[in-house]
PDB file of N, CA and C in Angstrom:
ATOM      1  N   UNK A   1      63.439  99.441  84.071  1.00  0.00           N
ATOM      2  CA  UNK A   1      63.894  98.280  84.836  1.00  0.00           C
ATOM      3  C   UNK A   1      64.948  97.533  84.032  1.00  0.00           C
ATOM      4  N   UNK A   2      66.047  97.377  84.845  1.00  0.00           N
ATOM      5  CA  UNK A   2      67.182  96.226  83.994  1.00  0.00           C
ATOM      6  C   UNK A   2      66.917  94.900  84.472  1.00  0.00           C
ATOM      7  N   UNK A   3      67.120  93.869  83.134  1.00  0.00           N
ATOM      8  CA  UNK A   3      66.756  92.463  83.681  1.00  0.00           C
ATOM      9  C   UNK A   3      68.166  92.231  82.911  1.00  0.00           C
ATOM     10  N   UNK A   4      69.145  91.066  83.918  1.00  0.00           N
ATOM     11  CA  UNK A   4      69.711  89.902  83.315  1.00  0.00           C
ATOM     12  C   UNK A   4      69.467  88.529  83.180  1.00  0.00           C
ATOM     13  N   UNK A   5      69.456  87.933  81.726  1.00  0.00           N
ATOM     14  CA  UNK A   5      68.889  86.658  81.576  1.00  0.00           C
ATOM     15  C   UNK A   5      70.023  85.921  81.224  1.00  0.00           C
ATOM     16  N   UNK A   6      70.314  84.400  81.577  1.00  0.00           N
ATOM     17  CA  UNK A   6      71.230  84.127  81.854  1.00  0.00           C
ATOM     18  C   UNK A   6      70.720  81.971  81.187  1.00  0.00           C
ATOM     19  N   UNK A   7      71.360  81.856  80.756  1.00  0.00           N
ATOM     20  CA  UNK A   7      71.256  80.407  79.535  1.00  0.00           C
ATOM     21  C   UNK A   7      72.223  79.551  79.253  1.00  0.00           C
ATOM     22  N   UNK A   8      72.474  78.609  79.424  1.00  0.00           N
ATOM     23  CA  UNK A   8      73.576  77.005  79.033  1.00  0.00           C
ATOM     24  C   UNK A   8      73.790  76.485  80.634  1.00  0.00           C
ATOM     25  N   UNK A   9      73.317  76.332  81.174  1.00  0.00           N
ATOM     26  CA  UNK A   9      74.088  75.952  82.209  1.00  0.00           C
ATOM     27  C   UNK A   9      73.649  74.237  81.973  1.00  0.00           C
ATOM     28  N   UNK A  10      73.561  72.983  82.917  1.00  0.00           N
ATOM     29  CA  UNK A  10      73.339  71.913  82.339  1.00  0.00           C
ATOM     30  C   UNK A  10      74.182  70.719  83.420  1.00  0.00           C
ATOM     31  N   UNK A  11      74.143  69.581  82.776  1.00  0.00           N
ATOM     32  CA  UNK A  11      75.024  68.577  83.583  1.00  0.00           C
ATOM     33  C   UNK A  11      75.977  68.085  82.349  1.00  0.00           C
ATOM     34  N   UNK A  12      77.588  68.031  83.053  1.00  0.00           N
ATOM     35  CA  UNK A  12      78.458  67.780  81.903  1.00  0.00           C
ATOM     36  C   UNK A  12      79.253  67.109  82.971  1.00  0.00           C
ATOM     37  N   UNK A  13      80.023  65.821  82.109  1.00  0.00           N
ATOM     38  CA  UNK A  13      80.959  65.266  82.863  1.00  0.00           C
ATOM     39  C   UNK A  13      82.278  65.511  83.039  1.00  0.00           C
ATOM     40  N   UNK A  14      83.194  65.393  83.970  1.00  0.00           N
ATOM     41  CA  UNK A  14      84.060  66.090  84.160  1.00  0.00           C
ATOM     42  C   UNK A  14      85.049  65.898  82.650  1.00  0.00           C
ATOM     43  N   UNK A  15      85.789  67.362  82.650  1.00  0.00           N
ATOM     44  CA  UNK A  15      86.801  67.417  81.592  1.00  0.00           C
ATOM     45  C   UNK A  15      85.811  67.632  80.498  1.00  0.00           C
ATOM     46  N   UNK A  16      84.584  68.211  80.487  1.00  0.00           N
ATOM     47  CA  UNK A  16      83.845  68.508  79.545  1.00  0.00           C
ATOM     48  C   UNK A  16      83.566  69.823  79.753  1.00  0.00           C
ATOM     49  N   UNK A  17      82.706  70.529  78.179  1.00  0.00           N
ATOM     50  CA  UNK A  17      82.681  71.707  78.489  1.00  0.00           C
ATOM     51  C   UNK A  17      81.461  72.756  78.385  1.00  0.00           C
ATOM     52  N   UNK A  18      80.776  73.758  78.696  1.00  0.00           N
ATOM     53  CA  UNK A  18      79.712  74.518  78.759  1.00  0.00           C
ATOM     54  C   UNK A  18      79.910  75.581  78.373  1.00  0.00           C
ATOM     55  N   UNK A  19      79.105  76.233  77.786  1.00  0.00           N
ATOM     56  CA  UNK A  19      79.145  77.954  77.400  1.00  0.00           C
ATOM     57  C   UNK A  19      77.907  78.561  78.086  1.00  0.00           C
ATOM     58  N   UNK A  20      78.272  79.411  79.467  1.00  0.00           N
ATOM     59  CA  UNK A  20      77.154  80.285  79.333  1.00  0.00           C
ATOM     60  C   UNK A  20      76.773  81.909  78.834  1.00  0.00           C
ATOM     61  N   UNK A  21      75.209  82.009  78.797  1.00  0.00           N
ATOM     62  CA  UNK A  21      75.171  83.501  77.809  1.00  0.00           C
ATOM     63  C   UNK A  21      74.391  84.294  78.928  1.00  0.00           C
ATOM     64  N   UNK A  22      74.519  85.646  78.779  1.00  0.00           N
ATOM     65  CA  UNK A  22      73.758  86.298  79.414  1.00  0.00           C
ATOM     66  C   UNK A  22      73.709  87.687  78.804  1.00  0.00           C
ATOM     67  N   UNK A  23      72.248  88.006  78.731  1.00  0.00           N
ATOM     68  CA  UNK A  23      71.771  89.247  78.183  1.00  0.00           C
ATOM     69  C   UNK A  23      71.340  90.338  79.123  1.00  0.00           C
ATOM     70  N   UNK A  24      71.537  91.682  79.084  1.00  0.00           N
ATOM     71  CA  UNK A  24      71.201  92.411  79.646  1.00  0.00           C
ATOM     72  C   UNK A  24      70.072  93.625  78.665  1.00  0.00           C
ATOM     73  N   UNK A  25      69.187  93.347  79.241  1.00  0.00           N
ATOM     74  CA  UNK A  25      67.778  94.298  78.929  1.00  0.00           C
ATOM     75  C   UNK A  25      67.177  95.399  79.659  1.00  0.00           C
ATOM     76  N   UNK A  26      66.510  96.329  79.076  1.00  0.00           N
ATOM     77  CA  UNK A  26      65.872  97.801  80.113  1.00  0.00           C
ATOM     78  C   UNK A  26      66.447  98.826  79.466  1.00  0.00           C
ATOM     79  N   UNK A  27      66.409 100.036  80.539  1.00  0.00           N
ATOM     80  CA  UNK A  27      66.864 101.262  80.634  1.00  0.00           C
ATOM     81  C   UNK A  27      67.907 101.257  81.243  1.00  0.00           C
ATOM     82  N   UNK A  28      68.993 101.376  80.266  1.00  0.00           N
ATOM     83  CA  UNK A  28      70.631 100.878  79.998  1.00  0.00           C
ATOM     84  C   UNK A  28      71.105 102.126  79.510  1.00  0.00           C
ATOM     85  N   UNK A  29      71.842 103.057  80.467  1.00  0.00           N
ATOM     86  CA  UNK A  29      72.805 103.948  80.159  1.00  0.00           C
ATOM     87  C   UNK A  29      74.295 102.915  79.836  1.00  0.00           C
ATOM     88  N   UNK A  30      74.743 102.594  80.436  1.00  0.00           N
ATOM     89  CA  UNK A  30      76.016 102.076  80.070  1.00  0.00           C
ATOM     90  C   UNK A  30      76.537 101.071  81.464  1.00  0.00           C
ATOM     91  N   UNK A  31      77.391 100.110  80.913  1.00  0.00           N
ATOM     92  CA  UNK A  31      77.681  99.081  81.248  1.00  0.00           C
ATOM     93  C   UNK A  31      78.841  99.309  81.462  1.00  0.00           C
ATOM     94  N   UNK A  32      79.381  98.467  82.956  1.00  0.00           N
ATOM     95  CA  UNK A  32      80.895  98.957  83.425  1.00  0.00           C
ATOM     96  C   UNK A  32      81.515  97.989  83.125  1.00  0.00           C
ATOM     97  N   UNK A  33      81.278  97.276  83.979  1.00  0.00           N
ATOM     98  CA  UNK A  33      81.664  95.694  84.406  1.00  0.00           C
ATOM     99  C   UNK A  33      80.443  94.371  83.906  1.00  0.00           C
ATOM    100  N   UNK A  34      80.923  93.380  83.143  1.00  0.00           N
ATOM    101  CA  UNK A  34      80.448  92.403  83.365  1.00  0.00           C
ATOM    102  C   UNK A  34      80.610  90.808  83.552  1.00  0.00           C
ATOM    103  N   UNK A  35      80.203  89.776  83.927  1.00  0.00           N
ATOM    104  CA  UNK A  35      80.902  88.776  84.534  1.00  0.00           C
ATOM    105  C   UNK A  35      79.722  87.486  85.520  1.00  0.00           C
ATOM    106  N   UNK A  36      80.681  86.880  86.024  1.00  0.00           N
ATOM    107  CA  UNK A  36      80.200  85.678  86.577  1.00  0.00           C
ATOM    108  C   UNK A  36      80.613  85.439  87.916  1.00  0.00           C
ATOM    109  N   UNK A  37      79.473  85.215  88.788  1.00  0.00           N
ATOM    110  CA  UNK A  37      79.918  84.483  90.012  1.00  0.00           C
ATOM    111  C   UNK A  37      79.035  83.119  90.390  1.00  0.00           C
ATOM    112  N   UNK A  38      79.705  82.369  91.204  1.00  0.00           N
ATOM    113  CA  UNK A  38      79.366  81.181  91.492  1.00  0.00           C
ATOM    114  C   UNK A  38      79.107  81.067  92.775  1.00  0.00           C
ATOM    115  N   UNK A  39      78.023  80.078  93.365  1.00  0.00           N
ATOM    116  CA  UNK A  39      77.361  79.832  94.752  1.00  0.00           C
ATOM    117  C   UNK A  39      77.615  78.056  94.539  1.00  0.00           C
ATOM    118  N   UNK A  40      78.067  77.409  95.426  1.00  0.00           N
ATOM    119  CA  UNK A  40      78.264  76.167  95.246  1.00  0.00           C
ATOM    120  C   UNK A  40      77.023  75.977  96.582  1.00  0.00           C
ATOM    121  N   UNK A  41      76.704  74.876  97.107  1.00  0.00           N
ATOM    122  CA  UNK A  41      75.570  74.793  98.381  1.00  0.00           C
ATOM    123  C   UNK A  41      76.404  74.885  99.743  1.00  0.00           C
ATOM    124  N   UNK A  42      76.268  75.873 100.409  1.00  0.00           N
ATOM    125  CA  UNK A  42      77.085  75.725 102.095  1.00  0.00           C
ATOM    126  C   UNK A  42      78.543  76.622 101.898  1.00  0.00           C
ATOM    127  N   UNK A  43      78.662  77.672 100.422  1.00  0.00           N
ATOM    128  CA  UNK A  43      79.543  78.430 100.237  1.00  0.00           C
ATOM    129  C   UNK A  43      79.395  79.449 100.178  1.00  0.00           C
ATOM    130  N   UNK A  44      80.161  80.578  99.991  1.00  0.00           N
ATOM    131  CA  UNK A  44      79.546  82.126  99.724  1.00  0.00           C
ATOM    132  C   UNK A  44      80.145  82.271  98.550  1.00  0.00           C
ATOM    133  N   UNK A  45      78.778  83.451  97.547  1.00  0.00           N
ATOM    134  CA  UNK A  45      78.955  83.695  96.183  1.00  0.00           C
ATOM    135  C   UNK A  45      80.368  84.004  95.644  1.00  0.00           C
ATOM    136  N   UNK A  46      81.001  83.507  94.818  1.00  0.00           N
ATOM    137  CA  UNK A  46      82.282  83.711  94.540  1.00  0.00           C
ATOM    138  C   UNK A  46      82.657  84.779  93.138  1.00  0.00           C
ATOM    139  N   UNK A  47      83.495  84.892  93.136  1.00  0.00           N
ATOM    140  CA  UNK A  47      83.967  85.527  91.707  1.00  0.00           C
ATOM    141  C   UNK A  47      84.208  84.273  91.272  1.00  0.00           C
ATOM    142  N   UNK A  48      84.159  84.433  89.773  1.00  0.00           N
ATOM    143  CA  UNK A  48      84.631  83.152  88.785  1.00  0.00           C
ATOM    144  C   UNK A  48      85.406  84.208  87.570  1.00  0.00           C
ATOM    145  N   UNK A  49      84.409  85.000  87.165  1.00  0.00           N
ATOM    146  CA  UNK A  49      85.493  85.545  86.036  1.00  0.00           C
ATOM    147  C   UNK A  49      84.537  86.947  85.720  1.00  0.00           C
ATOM    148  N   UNK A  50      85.342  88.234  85.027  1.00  0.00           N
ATOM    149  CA  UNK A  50      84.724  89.578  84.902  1.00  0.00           C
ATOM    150  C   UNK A  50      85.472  89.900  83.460  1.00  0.00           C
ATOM    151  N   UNK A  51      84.722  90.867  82.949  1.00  0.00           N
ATOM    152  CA  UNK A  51      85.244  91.895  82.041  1.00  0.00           C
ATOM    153  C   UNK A  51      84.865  93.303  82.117  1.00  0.00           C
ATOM    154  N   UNK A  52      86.317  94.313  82.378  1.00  0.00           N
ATOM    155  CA  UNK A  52      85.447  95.401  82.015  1.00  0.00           C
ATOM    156  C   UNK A  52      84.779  96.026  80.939  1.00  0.00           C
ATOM    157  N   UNK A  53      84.587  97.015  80.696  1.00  0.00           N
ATOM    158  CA  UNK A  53      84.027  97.642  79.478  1.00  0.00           C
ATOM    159  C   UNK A  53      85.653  97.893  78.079  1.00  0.00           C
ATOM    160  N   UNK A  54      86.267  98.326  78.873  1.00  0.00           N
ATOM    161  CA  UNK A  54      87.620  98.527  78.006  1.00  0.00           C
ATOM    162  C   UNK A  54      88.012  97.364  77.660  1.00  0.00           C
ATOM    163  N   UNK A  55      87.630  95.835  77.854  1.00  0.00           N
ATOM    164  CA  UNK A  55      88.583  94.310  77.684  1.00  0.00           C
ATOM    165  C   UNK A  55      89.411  93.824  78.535  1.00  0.00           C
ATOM    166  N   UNK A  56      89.797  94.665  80.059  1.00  0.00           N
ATOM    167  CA  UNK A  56      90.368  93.936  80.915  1.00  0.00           C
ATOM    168  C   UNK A  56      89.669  92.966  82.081  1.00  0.00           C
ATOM    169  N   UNK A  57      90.422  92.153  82.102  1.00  0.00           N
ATOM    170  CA  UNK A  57      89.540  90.831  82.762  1.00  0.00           C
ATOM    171  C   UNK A  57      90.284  90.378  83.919  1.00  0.00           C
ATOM    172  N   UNK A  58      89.497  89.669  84.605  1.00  0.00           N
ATOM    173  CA  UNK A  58      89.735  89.218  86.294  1.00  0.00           C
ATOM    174  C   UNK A  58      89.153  87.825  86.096  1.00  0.00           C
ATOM    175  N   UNK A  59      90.193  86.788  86.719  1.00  0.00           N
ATOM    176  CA  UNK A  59      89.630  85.767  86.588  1.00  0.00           C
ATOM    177  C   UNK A  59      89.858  85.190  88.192  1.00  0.00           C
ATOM    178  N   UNK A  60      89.278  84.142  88.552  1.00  0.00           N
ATOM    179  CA  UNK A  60      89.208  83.424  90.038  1.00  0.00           C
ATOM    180  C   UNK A  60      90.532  82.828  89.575  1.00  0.00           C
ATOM    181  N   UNK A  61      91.458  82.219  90.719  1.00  0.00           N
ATOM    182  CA  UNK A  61      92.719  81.565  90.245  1.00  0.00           C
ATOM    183  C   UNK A  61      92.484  80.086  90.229  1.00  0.00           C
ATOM    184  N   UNK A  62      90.940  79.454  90.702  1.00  0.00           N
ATOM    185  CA  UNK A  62      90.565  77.757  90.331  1.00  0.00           C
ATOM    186  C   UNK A  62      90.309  78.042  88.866  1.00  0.00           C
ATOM    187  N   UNK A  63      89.796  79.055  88.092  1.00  0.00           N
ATOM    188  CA  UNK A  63      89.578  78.783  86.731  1.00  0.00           C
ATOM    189  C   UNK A  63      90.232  79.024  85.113  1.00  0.00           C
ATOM    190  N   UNK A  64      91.492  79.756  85.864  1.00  0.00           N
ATOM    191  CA  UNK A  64      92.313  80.188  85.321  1.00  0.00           C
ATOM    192  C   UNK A  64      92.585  79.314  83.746  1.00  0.00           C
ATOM    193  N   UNK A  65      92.801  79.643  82.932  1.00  0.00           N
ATOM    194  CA  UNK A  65      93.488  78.832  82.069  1.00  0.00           C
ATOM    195  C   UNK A  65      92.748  77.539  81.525  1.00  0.00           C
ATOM    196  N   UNK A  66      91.091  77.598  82.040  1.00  0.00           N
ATOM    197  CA  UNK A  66      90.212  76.731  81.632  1.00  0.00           C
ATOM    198  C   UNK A  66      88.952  77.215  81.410  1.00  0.00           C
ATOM    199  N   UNK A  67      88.649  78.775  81.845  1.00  0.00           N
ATOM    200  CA  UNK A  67      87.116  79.320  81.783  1.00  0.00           C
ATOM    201  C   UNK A  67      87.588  80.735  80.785  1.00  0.00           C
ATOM    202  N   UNK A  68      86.783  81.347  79.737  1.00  0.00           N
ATOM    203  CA  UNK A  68      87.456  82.361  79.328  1.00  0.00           C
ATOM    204  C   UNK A  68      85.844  82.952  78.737  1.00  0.00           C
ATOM    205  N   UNK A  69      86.063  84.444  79.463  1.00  0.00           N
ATOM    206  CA  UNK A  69      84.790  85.208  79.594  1.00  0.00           C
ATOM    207  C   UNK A  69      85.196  86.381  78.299  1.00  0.00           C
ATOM    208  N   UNK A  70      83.839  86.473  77.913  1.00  0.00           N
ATOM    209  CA  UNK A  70      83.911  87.237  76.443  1.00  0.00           C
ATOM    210  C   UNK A  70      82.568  88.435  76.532  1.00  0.00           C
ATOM    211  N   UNK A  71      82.683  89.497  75.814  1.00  0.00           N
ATOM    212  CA  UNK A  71      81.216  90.641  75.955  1.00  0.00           C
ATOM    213  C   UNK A  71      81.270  91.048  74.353  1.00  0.00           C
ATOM    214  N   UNK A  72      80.013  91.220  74.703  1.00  0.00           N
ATOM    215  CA  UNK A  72      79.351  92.221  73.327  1.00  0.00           C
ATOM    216  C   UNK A  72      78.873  93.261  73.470  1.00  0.00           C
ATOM    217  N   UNK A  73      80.225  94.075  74.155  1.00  0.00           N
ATOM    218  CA  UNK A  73      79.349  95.535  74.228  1.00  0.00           C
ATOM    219  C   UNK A  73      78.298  96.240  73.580  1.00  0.00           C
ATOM    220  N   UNK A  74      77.806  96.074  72.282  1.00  0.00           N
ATOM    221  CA  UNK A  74      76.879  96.515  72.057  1.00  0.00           C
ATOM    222  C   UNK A  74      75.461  95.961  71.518  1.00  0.00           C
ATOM    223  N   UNK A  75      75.939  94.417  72.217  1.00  0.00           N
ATOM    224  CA  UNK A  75      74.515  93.647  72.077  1.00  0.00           C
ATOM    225  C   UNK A  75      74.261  93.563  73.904  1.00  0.00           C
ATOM    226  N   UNK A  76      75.033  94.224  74.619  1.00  0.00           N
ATOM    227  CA  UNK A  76      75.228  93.845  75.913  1.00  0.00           C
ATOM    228  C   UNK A  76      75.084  92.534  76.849  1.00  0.00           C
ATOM    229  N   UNK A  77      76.345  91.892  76.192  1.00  0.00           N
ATOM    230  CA  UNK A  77      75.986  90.246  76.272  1.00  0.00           C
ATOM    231  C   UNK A  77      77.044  90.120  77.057  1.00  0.00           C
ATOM    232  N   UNK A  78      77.135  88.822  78.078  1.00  0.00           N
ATOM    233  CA  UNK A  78      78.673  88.337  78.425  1.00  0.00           C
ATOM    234  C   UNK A  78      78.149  86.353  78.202  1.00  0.00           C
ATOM    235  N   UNK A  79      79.256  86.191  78.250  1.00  0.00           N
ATOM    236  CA  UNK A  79      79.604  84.656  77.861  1.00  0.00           C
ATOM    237  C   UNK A  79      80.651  84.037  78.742  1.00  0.00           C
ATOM    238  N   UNK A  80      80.514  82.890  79.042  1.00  0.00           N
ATOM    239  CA  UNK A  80      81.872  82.304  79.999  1.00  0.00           C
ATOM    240  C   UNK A  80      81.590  80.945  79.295  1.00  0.00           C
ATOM    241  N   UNK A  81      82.991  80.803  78.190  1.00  0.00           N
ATOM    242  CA  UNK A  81      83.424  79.426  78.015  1.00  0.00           C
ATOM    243  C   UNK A  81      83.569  78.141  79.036  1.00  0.00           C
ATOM    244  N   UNK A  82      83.725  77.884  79.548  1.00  0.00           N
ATOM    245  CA  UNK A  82      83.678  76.685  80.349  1.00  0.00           C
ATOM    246  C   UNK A  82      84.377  75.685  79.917  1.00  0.00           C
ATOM    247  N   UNK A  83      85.742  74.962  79.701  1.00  0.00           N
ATOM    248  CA  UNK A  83      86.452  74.002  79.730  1.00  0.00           C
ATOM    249  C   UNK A  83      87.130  73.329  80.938  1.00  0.00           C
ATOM    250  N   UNK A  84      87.505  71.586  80.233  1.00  0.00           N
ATOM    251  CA  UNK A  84      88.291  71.147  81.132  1.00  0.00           C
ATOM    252  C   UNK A  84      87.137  71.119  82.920  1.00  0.00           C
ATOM    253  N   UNK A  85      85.993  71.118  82.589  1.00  0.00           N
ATOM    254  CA  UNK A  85      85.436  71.155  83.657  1.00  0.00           C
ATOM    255  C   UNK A  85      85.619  70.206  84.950  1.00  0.00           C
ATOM    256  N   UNK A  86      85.358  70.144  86.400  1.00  0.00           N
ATOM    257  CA  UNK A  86      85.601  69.703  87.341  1.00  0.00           C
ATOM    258  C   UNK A  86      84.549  69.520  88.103  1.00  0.00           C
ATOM    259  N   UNK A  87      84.518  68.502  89.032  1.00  0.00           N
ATOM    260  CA  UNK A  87      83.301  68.616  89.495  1.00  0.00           C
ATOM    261  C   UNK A  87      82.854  69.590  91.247  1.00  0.00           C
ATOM    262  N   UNK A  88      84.154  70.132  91.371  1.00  0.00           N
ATOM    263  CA  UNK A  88      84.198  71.453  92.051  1.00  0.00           C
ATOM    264  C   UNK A  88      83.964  72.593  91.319  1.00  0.00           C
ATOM    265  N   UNK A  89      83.932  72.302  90.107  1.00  0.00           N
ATOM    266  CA  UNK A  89      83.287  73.636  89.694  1.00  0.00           C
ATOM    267  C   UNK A  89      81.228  73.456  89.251  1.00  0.00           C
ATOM    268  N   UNK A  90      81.004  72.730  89.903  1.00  0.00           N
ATOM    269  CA  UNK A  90      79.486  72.308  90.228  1.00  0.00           C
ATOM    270  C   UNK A  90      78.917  73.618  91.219  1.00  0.00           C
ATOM    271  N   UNK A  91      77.995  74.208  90.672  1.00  0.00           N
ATOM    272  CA  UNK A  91      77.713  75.611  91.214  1.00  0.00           C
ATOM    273  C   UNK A  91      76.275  75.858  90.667  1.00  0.00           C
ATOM    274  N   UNK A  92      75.931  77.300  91.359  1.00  0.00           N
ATOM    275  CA  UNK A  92      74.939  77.930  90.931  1.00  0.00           C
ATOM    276  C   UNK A  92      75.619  78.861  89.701  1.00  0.00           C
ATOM    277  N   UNK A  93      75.460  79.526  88.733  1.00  0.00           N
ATOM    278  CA  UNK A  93      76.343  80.576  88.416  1.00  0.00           C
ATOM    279  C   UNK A  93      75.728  81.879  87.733  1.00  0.00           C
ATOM    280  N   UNK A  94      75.989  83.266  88.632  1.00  0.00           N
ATOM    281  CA  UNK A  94      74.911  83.993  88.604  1.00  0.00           C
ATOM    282  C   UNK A  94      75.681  84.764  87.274  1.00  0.00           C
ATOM    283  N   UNK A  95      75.061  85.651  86.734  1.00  0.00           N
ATOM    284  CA  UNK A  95      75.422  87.012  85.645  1.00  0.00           C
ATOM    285  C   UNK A  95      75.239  88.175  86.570  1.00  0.00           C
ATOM    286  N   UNK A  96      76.487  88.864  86.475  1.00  0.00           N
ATOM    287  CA  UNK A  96      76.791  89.680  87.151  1.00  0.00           C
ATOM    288  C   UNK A  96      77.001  91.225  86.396  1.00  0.00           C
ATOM    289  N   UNK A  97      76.533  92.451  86.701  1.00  0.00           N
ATOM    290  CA  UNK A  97      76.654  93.800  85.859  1.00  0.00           C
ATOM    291  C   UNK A  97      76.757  94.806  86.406  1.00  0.00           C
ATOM    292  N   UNK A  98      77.942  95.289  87.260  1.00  0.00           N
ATOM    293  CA  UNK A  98      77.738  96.665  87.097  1.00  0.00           C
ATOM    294  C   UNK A  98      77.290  97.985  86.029  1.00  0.00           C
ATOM    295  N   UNK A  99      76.351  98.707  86.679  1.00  0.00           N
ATOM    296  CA  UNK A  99      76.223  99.545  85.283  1.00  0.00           C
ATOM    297  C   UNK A  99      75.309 100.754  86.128  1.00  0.00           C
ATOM    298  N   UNK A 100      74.637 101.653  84.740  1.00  0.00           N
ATOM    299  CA  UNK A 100      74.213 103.087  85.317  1.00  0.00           C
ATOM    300  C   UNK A 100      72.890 102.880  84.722  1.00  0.00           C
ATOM    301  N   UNK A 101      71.682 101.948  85.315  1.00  0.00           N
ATOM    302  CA  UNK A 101      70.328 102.631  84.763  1.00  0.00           C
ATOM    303  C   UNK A 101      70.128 104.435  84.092  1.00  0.00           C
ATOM    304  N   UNK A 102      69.494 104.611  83.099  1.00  0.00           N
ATOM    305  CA  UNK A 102      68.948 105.512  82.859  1.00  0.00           C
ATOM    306  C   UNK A 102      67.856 106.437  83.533  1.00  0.00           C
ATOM    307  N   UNK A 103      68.014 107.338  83.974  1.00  0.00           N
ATOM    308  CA  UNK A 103      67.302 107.803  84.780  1.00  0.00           C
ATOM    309  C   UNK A 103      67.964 108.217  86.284  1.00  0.00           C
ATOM    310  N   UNK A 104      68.943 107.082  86.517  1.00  0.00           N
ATOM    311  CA  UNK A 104      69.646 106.858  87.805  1.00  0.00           C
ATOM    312  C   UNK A 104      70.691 107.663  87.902  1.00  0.00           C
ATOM    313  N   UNK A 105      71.573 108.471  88.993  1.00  0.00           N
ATOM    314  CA  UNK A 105      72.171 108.861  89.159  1.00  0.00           C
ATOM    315  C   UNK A 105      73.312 108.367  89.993  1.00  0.00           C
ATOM    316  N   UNK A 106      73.048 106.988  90.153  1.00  0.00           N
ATOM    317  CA  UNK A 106      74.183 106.092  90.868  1.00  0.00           C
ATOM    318  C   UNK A 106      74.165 105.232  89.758  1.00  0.00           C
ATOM    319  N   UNK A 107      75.780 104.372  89.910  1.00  0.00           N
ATOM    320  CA  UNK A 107      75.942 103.053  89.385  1.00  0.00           C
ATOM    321  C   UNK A 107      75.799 101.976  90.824  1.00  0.00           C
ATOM    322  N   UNK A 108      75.084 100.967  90.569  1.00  0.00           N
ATOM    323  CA  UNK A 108      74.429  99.937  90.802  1.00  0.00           C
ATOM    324  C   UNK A 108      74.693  98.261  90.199  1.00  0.00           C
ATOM    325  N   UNK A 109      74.982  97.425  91.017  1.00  0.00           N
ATOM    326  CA  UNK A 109      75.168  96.308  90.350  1.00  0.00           C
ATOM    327  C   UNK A 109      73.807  95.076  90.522  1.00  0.00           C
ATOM    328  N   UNK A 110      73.478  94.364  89.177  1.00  0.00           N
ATOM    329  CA  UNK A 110      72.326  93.433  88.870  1.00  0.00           C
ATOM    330  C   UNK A 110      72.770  92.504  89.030  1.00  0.00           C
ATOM    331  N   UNK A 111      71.984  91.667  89.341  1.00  0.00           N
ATOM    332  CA  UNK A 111      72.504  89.944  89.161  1.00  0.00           C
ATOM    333  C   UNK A 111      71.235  89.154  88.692  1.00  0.00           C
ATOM    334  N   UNK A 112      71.501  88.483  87.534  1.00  0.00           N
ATOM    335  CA  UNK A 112      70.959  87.605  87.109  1.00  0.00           C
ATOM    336  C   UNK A 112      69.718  86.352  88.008  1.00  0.00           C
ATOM    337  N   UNK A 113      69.089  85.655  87.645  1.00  0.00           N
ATOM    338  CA  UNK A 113      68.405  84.810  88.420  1.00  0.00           C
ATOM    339  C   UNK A 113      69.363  83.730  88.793  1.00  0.00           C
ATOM    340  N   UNK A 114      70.512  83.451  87.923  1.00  0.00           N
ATOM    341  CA  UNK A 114      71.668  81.710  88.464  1.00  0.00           C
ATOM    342  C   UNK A 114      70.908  80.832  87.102  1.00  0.00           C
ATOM    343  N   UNK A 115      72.271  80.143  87.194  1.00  0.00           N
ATOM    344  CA  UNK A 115      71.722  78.672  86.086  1.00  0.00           C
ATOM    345  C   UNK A 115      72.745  78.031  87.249  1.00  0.00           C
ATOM    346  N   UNK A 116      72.155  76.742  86.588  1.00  0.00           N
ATOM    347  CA  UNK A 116      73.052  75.475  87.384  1.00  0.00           C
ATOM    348  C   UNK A 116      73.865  74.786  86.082  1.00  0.00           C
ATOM    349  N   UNK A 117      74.838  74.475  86.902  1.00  0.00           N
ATOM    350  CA  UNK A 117      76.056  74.079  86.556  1.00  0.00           C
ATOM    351  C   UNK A 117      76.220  72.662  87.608  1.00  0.00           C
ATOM    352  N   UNK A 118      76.545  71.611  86.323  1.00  0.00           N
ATOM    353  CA  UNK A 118      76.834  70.497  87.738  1.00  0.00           C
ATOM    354  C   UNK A 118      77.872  69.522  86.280  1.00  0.00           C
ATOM    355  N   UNK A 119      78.641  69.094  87.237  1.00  0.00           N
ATOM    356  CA  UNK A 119      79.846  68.430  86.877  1.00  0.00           C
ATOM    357  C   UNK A 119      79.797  67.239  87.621  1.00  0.00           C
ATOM    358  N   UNK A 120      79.716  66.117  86.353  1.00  0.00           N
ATOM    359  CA  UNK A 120      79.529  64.694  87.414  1.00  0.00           C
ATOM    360  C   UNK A 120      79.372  63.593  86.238  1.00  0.00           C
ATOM    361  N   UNK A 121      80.097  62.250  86.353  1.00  0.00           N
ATOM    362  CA  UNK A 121      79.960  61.171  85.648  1.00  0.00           C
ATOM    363  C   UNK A 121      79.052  60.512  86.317  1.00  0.00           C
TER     364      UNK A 121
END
């Protein structure tokens, strides 16, 4: 079984900043993609930011140039810096993984349980 666990999320006031972490655990052949999406309340889950396995990255164009997503391929970790925060960027924010369980003969994507994220003076 793969679990992603997912940590920092919090209340920060705007123009402030958060780091979240997320670990991936189990029967882990290899990891494609990993990354972040966001659920705000009355929205649909969004992209916020990805990395692949090689270091190329995809970012949403609201977070551009203020959120910057990082991995540890071989602690199988991802991270999303969080600056300059907004209070549109007040969300759920899930950990996101494509990858190939062991055992499995498809690749399959996990998602984390969500942390909250809230932006507000």
């Amino acid at each position: 079984q793969v679990q992603l666990v997912e940590s920092g999320g919090g209340l920060v006031q705007p123009g402030g900043s958060l780091r979240l972490s997320c670990a991936a655990s189990g029967s882990i052949l290899s990891i494609y993609t990993m990354g972040w999406y966001r659920q705000a309340p009355g929205n649909e889950r969004e992209l916020v930011a990805t990395m692949a396995s090689g270091g190329s990255t995809n970012y949403a164009d609201s977070v551009k140039g203020r959120f910057t997503v990082s991995r540890d391929n071989a602690r199988n970790t991802v991270a999303l810096q969080m600056n300059s925060l907004k209070p549109e960027d007040t969300a759920v924010y899930y950990c996101y993984a494509f990858l190939r369980a062991r055992g499995s003969s498809v690749n399959r994507v996990y998602w984390g349980q969500g942390t909250q994220v809230t932006v507000s003076s």
